[in-house]
N, C-alpha and C. Protein backbone atom coordinates (compact mmCIF):
# COMPACT_ATOMS: atom_id res chain seq x y z
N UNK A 1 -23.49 -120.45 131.65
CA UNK A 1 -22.18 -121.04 131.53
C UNK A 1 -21.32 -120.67 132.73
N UNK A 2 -21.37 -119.45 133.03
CA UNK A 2 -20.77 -119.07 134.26
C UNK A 2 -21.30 -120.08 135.57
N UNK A 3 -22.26 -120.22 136.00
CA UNK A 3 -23.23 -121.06 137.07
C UNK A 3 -22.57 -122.30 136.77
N UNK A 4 -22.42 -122.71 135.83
CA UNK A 4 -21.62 -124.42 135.98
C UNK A 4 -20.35 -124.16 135.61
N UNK A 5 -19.69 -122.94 135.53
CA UNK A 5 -18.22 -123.18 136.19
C UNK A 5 -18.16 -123.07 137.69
N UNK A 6 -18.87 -122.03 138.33
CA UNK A 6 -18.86 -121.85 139.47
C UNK A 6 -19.39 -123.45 140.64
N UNK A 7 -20.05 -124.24 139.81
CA UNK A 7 -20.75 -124.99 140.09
C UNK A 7 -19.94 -126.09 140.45
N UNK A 8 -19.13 -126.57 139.22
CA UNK A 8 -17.88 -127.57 138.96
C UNK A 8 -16.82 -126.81 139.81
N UNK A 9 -16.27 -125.85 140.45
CA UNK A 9 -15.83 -125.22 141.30
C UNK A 9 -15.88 -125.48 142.88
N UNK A 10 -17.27 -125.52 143.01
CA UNK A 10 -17.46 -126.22 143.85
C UNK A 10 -17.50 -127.36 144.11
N UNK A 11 -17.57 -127.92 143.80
CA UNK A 11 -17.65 -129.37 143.86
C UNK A 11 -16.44 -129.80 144.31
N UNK A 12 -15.27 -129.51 143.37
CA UNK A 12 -13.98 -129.69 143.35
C UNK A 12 -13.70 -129.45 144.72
N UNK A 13 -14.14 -128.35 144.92
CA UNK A 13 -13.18 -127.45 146.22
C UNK A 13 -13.68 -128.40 147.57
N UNK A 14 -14.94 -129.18 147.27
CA UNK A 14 -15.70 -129.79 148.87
C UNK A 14 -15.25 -131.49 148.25
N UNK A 15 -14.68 -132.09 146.90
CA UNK A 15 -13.95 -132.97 147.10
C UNK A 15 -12.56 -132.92 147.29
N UNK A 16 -11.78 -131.61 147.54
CA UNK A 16 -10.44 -131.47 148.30
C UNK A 16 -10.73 -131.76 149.69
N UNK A 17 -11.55 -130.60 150.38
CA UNK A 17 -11.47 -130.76 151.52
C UNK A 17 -12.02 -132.07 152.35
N UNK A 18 -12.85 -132.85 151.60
CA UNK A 18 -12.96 -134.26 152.26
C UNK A 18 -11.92 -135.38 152.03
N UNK A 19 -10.67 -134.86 150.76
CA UNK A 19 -9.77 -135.62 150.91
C UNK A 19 -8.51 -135.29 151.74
N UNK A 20 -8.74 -134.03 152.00
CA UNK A 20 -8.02 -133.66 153.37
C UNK A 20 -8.21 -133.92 154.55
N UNK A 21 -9.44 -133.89 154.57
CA UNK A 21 -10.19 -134.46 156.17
C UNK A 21 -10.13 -135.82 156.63
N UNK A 22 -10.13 -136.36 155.02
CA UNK A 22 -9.68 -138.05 155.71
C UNK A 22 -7.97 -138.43 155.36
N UNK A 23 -7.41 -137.54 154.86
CA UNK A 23 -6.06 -137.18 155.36
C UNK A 23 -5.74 -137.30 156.79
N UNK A 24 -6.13 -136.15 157.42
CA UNK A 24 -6.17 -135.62 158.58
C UNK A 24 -6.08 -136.56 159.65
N UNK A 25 -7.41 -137.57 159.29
CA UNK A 25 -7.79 -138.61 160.10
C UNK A 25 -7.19 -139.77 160.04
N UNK A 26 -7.04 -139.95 158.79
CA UNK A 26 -5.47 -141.05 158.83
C UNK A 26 -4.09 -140.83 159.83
N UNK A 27 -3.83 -139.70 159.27
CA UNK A 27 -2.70 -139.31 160.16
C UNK A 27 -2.86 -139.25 161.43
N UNK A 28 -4.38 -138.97 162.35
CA UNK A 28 -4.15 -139.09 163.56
C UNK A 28 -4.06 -140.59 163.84
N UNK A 29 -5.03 -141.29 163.47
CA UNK A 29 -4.97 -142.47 163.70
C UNK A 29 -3.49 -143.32 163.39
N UNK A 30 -2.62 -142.59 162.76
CA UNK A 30 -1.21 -143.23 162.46
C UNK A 30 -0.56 -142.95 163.66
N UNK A 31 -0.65 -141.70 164.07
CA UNK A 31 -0.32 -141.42 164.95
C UNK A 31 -0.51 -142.33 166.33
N UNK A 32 -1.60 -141.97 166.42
CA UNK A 32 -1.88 -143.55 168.18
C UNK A 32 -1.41 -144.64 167.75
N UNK A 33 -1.57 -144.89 166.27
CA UNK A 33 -0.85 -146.50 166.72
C UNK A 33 0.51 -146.91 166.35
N UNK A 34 1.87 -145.54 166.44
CA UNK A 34 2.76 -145.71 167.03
C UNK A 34 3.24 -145.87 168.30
N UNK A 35 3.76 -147.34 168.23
CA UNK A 35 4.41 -148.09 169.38
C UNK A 35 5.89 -147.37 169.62
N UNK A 36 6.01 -146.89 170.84
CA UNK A 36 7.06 -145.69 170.97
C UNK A 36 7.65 -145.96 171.97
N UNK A 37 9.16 -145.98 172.12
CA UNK A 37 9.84 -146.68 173.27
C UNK A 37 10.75 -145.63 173.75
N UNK A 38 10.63 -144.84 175.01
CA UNK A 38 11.86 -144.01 175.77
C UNK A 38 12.56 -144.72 176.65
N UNK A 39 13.78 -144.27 176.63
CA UNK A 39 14.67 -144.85 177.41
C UNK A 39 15.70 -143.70 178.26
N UNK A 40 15.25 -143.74 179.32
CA UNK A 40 16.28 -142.35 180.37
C UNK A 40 17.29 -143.10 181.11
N UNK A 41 18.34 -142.59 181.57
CA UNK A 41 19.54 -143.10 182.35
C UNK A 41 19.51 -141.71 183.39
N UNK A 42 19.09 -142.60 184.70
CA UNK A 42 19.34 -141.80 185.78
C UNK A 42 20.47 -141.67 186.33
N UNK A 43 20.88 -140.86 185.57
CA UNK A 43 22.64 -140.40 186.67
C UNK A 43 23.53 -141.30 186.28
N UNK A 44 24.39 -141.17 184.83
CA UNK A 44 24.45 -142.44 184.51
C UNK A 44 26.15 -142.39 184.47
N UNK A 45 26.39 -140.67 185.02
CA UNK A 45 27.83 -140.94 185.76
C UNK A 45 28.27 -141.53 186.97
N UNK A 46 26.87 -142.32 187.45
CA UNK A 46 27.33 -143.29 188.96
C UNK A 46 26.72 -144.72 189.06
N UNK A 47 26.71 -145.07 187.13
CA UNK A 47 26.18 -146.49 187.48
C UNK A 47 27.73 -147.23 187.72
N UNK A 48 27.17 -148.23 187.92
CA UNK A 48 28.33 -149.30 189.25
C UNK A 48 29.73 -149.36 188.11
N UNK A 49 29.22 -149.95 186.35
CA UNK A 49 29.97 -150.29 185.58
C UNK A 49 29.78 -150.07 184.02
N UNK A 50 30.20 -148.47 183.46
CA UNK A 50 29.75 -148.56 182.64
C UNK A 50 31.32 -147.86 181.70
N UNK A 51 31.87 -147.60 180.77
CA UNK A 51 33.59 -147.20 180.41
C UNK A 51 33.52 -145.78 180.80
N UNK A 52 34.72 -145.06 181.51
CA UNK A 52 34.77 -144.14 182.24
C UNK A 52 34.55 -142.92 181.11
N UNK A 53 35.33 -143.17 180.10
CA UNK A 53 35.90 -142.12 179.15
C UNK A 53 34.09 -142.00 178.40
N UNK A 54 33.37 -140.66 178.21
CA UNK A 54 32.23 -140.31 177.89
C UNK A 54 32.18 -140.59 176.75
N UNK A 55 32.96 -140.99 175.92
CA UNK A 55 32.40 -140.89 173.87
C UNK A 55 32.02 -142.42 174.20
N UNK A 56 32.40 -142.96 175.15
CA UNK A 56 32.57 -144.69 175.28
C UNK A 56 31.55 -145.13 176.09
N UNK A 57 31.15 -144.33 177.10
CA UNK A 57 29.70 -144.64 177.81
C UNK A 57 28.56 -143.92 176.75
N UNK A 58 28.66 -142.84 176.25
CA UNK A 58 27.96 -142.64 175.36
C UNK A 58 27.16 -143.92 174.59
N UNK A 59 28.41 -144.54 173.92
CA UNK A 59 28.65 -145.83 172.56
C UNK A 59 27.38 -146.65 173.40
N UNK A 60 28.13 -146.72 174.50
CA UNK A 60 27.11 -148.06 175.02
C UNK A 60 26.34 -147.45 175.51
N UNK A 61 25.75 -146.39 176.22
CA UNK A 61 24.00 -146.18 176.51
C UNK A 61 23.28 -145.93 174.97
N UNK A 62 23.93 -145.94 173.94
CA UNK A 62 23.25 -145.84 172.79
C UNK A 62 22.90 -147.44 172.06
N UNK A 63 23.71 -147.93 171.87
CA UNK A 63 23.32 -149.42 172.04
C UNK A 63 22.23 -150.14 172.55
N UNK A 64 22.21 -150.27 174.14
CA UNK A 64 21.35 -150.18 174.85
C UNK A 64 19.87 -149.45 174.35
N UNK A 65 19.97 -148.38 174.04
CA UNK A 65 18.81 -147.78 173.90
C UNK A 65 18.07 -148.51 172.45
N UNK A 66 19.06 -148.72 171.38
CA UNK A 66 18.69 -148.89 170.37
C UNK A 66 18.39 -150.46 170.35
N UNK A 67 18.74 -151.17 171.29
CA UNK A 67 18.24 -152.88 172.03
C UNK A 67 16.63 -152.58 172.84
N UNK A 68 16.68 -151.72 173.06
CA UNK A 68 15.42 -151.33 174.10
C UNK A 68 14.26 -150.92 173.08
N UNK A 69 14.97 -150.44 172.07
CA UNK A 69 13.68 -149.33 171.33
C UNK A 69 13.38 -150.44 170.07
N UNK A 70 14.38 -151.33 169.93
CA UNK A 70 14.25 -152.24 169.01
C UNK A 70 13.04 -153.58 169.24
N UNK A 71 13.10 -153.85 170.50
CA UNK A 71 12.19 -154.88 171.45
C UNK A 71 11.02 -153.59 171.49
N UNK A 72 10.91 -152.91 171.90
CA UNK A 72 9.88 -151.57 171.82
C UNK A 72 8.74 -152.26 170.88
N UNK A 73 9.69 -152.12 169.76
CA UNK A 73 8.64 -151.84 168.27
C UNK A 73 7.83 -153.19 168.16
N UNK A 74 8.01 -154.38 169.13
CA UNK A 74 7.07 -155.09 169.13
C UNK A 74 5.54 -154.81 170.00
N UNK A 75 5.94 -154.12 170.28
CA UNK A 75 4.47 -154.00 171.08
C UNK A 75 3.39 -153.42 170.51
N UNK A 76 2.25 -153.91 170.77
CA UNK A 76 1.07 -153.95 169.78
C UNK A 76 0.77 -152.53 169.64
N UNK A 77 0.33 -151.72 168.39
CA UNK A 77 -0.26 -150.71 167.64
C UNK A 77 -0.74 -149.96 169.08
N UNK A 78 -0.20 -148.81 169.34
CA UNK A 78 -0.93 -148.26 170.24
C UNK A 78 0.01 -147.90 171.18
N UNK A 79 0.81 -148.78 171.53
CA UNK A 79 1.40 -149.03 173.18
C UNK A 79 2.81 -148.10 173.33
N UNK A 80 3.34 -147.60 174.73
CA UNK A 80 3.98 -147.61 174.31
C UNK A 80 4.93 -147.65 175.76
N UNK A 81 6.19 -148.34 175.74
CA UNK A 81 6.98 -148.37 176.27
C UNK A 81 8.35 -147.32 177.33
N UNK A 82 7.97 -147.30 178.40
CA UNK A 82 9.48 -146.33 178.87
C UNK A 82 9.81 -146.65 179.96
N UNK A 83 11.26 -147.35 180.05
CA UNK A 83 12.24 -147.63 180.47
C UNK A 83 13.36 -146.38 181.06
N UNK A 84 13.39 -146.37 182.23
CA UNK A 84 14.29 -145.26 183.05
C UNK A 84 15.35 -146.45 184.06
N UNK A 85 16.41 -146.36 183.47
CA UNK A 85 17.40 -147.07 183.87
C UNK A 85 18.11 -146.56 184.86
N UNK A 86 18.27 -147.43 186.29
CA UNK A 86 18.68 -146.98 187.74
C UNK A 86 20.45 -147.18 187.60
N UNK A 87 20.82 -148.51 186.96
CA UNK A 87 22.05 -148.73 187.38
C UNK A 87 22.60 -149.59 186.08
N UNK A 88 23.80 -150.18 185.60
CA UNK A 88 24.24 -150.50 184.19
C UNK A 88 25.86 -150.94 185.42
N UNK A 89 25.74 -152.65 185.56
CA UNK A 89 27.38 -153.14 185.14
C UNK A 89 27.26 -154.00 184.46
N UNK A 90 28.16 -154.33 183.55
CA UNK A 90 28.34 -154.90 182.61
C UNK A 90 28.98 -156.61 182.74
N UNK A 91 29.21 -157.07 181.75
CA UNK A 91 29.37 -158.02 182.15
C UNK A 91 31.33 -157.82 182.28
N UNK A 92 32.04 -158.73 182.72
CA UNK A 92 33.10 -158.23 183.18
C UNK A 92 33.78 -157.63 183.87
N UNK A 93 35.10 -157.13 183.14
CA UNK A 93 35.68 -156.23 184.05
C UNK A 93 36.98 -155.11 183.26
N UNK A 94 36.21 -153.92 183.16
CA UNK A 94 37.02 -153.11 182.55
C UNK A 94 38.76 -152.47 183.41
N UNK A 95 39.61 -152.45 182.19
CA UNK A 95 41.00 -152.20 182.11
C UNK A 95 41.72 -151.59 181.77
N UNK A 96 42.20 -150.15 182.20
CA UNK A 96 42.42 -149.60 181.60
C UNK A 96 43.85 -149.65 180.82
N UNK A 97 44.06 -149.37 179.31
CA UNK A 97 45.00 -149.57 178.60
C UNK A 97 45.64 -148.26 178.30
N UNK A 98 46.47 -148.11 177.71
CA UNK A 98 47.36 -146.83 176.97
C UNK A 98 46.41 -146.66 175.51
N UNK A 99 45.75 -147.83 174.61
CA UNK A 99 45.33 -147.24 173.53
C UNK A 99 44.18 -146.47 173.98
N UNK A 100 43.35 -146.38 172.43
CA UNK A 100 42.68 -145.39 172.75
C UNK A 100 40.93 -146.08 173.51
N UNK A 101 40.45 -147.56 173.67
CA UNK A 101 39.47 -148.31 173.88
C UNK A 101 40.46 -148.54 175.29
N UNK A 102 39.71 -148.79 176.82
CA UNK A 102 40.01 -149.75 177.41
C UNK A 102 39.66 -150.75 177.44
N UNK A 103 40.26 -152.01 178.09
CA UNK A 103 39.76 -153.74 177.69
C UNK A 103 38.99 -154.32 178.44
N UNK A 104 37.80 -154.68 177.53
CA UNK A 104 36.82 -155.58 178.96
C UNK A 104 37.27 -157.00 179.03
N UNK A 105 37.40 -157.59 180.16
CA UNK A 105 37.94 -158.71 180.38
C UNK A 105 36.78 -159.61 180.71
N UNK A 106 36.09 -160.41 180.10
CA UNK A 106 35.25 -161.28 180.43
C UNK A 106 35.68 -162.61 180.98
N UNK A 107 35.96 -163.33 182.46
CA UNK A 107 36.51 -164.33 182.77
C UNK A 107 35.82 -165.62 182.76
N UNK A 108 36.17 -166.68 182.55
CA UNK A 108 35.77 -167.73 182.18
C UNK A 108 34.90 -168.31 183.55
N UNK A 109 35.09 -168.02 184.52
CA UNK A 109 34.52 -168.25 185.87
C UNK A 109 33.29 -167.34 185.94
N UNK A 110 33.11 -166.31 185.08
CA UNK A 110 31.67 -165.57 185.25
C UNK A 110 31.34 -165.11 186.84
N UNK A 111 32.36 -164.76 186.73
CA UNK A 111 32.26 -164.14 188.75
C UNK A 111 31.77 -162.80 188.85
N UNK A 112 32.07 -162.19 187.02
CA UNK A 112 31.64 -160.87 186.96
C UNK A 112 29.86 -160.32 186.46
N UNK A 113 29.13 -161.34 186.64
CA UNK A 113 28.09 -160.99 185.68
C UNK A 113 27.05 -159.99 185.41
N UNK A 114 26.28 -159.98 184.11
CA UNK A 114 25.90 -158.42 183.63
C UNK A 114 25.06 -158.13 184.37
N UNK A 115 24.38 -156.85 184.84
CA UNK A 115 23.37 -156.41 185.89
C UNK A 115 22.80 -154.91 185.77
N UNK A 116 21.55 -154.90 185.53
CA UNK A 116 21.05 -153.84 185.06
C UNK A 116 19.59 -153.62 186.25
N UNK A 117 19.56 -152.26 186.20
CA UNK A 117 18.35 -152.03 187.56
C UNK A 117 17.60 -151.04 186.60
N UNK A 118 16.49 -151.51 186.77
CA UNK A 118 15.91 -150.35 185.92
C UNK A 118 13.72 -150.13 186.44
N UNK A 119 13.14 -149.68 185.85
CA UNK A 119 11.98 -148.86 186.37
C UNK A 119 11.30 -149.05 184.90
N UNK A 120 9.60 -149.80 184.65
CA UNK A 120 9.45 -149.57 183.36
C UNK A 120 7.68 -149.28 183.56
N UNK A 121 7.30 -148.91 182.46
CA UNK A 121 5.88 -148.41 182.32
C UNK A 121 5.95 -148.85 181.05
N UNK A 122 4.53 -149.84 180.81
CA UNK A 122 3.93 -149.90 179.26
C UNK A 122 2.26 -148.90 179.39
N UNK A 123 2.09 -148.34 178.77
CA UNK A 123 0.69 -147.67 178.26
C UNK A 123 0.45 -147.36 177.00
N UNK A 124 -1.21 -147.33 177.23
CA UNK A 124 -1.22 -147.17 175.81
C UNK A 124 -3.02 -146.11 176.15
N UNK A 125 -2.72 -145.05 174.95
CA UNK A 125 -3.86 -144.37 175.52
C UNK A 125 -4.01 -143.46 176.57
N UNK A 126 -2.69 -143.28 177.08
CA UNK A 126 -2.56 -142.59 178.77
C UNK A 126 -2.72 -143.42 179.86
N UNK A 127 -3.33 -144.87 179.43
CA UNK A 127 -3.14 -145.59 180.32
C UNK A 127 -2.12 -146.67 181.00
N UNK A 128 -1.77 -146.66 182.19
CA UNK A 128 -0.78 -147.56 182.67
C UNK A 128 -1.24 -149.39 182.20
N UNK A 129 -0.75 -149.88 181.21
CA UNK A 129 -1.15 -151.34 181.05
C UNK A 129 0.03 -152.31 182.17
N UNK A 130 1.09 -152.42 182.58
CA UNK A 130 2.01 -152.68 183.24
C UNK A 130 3.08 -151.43 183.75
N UNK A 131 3.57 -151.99 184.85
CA UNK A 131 4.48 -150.50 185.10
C UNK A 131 4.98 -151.66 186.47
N UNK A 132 6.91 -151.30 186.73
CA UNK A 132 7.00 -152.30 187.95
C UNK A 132 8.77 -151.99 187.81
N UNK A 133 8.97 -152.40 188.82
CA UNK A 133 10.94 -152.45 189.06
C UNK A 133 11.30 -153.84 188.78
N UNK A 134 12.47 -153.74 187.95
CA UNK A 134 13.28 -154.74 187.61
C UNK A 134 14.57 -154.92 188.00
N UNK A 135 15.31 -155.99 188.53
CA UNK A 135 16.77 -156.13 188.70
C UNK A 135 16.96 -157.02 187.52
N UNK A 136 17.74 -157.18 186.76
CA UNK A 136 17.96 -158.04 185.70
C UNK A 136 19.30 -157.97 186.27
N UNK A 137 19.45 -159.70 186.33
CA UNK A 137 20.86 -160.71 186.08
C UNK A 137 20.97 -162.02 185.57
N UNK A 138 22.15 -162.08 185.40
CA UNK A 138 22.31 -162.99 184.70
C UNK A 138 23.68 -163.79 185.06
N UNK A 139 23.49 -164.68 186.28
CA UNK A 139 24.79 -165.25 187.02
C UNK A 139 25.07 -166.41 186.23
N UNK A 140 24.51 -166.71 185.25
CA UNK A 140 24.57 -167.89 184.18
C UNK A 140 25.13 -167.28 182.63
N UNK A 141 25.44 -165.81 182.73
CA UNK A 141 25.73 -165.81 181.46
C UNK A 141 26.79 -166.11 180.44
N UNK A 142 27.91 -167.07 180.54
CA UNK A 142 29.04 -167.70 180.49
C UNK A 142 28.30 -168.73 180.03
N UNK A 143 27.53 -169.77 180.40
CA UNK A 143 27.29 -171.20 180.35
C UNK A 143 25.98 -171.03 179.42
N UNK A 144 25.48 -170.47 178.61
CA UNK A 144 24.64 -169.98 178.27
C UNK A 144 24.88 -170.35 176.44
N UNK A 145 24.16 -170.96 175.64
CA UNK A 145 24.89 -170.87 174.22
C UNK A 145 23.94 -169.53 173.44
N UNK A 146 24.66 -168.50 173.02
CA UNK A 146 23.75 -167.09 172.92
C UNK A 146 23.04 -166.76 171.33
N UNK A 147 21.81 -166.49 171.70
CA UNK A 147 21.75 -165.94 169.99
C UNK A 147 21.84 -164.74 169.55
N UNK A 148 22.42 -163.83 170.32
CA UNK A 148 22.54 -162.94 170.20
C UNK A 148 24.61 -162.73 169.38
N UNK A 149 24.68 -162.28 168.31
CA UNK A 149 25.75 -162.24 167.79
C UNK A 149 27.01 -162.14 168.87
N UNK A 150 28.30 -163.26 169.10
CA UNK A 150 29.10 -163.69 169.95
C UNK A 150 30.02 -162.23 169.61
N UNK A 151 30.42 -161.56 168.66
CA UNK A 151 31.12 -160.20 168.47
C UNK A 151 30.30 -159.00 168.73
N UNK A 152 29.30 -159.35 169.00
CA UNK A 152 28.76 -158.14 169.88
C UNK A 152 29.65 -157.94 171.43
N UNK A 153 29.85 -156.56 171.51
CA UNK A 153 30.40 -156.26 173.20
C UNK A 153 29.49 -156.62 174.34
N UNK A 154 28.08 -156.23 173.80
CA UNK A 154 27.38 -155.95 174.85
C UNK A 154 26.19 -157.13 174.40
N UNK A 155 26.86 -158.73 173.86
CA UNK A 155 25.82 -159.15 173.76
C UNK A 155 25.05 -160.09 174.99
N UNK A 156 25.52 -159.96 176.00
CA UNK A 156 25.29 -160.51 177.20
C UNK A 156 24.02 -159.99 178.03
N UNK A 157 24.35 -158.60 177.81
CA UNK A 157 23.44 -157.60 178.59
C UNK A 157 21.94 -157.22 177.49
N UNK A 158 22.51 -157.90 176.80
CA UNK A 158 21.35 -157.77 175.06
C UNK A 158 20.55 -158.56 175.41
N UNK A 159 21.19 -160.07 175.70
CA UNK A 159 20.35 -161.05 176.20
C UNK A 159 19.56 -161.31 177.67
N UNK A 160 20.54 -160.39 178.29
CA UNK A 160 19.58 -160.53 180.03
C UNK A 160 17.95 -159.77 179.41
N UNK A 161 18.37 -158.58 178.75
CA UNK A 161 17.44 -157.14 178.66
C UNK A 161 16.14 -158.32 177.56
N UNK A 162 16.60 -159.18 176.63
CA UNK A 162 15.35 -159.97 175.98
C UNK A 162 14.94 -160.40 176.72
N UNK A 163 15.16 -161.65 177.82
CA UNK A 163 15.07 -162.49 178.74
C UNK A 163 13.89 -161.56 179.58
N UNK A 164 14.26 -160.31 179.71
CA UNK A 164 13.13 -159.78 181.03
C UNK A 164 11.86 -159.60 179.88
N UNK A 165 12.05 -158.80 179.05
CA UNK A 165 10.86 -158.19 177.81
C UNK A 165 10.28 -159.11 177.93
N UNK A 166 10.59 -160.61 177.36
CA UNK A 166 9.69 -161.45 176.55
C UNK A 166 9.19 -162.27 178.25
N UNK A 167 9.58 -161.84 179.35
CA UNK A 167 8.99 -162.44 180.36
C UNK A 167 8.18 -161.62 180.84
N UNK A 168 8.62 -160.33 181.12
CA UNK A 168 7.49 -158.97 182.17
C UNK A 168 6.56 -158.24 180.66
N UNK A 169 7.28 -158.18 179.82
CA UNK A 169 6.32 -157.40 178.65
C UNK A 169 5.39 -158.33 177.52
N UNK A 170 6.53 -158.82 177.10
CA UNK A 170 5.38 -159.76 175.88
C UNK A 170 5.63 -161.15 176.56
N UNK A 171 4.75 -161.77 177.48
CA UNK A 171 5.69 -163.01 177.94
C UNK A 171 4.48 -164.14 177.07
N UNK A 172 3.49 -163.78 176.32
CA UNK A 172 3.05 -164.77 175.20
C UNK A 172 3.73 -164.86 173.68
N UNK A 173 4.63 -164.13 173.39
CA UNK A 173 5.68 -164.34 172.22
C UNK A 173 6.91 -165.21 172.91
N UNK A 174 6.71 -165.73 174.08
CA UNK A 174 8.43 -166.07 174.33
C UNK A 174 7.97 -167.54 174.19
N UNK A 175 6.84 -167.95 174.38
CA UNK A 175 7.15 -169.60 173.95
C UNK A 175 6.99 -169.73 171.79
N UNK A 176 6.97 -168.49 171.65
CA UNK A 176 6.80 -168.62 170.16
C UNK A 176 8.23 -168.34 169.46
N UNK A 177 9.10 -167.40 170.30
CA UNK A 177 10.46 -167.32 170.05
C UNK A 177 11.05 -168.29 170.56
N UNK A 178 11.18 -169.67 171.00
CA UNK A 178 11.71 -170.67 171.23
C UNK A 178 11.80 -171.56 170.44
């Protein structure tokens, strides 16, 4: 009686550890095939145009990031995305006011338009799948009808930043997003 407790004991104990082991192995494999998007701002107290006051450049390199990491999560099981941003003006032209926001002035002539410089690498695996420099503009973005929500601040620069993705990164989803 003792021998088949010890017995049923075992058993148990070597069907834990194989449901741990393919635990284990799940989880790595969950692991690689998160699609993972970084986003760095080089020196991003001397891009050309971004709001002087820090809780407010903050606002918007977080935005940005969360537009970047959002387009990210399309990329196929595995991959993963990073974006190191050279330079950020916006579209417009900031003003400073007495409240506590200064005012971006977007002019109807679009003389000001949005412009972003940036540096990107896709890999997957350790490997470089694309990697290359980008100027993104957008001297049309005024005349433009947007789908990107019109009360967004920064929906201009939302739309240059899709415009490059679905052309340099996924550019076989962009005739499917049309």
């Amino acid at each position: 009686m003792n021998s088949e407790k010890i017995t049923t004991e075992r058993i148990a104990m070597k069907t834990v550890i194989r449901h741990l082991a393919a635990a284990g192995l799940l989880a790595l494999g969950a692991g690689s095939a998160f699609a993972g998007t970084t986003v760095n701002y080089i020196d991003p107290d001397r891009f050309s145009d971004v709001p002087f006051a820090t809780w407010e450049r903050d606002e918007v390199l977080k935005e940005l990031t969360d537009h970047f990491s959002k387009l990210g999560a399309q990329l196929p099981p595995g991959q993963n995305l990073r974006v190191d941003v050279k330079d950020v003006d916006l579209a417009g032209r900031e003003y400073p006011t007495r409240g506590v926001r200064d005012l971006r002035v977007v002019r109807s002539n679009g003389v000001d338009w949005p412009r972003i410089d940036l540096q990107y690498t896709v890999e997957q695996d350790g490997q470089v799948l694309r990697s290359g420099a980008a100027e993104l503009r957008d001297m049309n973005f005024m005349d433009r009808i947007g789908r990107v929500n019109d009360s967004d601040a920064l929906r201009y620069e939302k739309r240059m930043i899709d415009d490059w993705f679905y052309s340099a990164i996924l550019p076989r989803d962009r005739a499917a997003r049309r």
